[in-house]
C-alpha atoms as a PDB file:
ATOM      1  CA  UNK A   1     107.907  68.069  99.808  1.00  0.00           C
ATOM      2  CA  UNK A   2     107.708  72.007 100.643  1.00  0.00           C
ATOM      3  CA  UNK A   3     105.193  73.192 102.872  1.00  0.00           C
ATOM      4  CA  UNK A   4     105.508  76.043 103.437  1.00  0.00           C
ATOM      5  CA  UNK A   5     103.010  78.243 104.295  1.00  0.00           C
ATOM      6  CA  UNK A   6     101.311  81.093 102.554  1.00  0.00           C
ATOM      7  CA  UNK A   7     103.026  83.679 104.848  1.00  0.00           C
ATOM      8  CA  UNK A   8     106.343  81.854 104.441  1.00  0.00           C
ATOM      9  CA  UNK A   9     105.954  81.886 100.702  1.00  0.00           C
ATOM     10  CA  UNK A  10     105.276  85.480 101.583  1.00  0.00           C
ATOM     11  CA  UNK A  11     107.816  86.640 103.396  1.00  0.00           C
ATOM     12  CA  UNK A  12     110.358  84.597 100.749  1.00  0.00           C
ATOM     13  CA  UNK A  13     109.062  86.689  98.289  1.00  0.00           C
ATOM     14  CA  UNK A  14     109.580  90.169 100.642  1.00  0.00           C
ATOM     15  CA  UNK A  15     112.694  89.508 101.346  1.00  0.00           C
ATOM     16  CA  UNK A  16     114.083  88.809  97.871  1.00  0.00           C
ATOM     17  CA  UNK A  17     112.341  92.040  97.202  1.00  0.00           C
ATOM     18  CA  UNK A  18     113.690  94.395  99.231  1.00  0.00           C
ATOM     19  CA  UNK A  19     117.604  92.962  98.807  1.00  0.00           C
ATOM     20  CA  UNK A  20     117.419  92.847  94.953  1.00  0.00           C
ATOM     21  CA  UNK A  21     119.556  95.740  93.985  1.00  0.00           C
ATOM     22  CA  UNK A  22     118.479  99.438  93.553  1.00  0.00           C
ATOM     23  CA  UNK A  23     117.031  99.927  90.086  1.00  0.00           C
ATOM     24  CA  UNK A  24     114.667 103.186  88.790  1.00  0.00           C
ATOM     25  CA  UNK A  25     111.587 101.584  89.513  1.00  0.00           C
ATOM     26  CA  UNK A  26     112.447  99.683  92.378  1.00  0.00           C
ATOM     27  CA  UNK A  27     110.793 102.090  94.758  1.00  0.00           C
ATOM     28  CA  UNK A  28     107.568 102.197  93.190  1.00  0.00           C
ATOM     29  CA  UNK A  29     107.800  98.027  93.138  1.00  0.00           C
ATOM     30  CA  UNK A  30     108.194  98.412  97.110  1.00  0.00           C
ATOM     31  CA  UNK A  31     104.905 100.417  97.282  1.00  0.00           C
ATOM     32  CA  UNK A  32     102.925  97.871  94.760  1.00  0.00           C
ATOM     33  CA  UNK A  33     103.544  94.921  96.920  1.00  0.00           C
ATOM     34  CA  UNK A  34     102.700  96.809 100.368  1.00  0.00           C
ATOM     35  CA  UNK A  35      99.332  98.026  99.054  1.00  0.00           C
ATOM     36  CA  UNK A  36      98.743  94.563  97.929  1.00  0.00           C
ATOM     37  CA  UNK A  37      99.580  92.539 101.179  1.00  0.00           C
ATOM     38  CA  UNK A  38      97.294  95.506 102.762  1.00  0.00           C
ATOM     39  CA  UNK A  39      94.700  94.150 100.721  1.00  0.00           C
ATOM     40  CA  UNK A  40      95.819  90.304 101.500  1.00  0.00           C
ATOM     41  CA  UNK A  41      95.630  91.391 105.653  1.00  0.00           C
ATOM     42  CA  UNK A  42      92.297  93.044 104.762  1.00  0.00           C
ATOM     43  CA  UNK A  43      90.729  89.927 103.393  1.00  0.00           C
ATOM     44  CA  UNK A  44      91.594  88.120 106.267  1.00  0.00           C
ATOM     45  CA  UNK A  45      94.554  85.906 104.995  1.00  0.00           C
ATOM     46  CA  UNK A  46      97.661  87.810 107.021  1.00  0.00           C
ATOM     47  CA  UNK A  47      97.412  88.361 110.794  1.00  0.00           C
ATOM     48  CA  UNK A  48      98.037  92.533 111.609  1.00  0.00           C
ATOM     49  CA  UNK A  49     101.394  90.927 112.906  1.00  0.00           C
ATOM     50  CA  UNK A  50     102.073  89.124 109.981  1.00  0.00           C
ATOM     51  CA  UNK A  51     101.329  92.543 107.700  1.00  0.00           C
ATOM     52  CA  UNK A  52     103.466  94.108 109.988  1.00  0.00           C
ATOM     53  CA  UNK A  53     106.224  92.169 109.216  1.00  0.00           C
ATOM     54  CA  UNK A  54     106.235  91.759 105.923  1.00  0.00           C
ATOM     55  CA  UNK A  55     106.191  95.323 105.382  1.00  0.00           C
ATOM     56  CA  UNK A  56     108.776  95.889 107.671  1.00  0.00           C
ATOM     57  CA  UNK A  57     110.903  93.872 105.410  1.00  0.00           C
ATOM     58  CA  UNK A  58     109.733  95.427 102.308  1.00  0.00           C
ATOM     59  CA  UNK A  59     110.459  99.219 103.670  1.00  0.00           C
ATOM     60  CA  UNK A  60     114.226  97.816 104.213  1.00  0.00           C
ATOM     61  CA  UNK A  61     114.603  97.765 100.994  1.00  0.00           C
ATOM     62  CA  UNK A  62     114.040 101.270  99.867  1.00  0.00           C
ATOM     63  CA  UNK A  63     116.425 103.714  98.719  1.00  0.00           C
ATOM     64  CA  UNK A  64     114.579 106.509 101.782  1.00  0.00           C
ATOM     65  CA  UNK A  65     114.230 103.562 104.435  1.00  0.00           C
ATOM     66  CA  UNK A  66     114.220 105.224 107.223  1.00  0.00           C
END
């Protein structure tokens, strides 16, 4: 069995993300899923490192990733 944990499942998720190829849209998909693990970390389920992170990986994946 997988057990993997929440963040894990998380960060899975982030990372396939951010290296799916560029479409239109894919930008605005980026911002979605930050604003909603902001709201994840807020209700206590992330640690601020754990946010951190997973928007790091997230911002790697935009077309003005700086």
């Amino acid at each position: 069995m997988n057990a993997m944990t929440y963040f894990e499942r998380l960060l899975v998720s982030a990372e396939r993300i951010a290296h799916h190829p560029w479409h239109p849209s894919k930008d605005e998909t980026i911002a979605q899923c930050i604003e909603e693990i902001e709201m994840i970390a807020l209700d206590g389920h992330l640690s601020d490192a754990q946010y951190e992170q997973l928007r790091a990986v997230l911002r790697s994946g935009c077309s003005n990733a700086a």
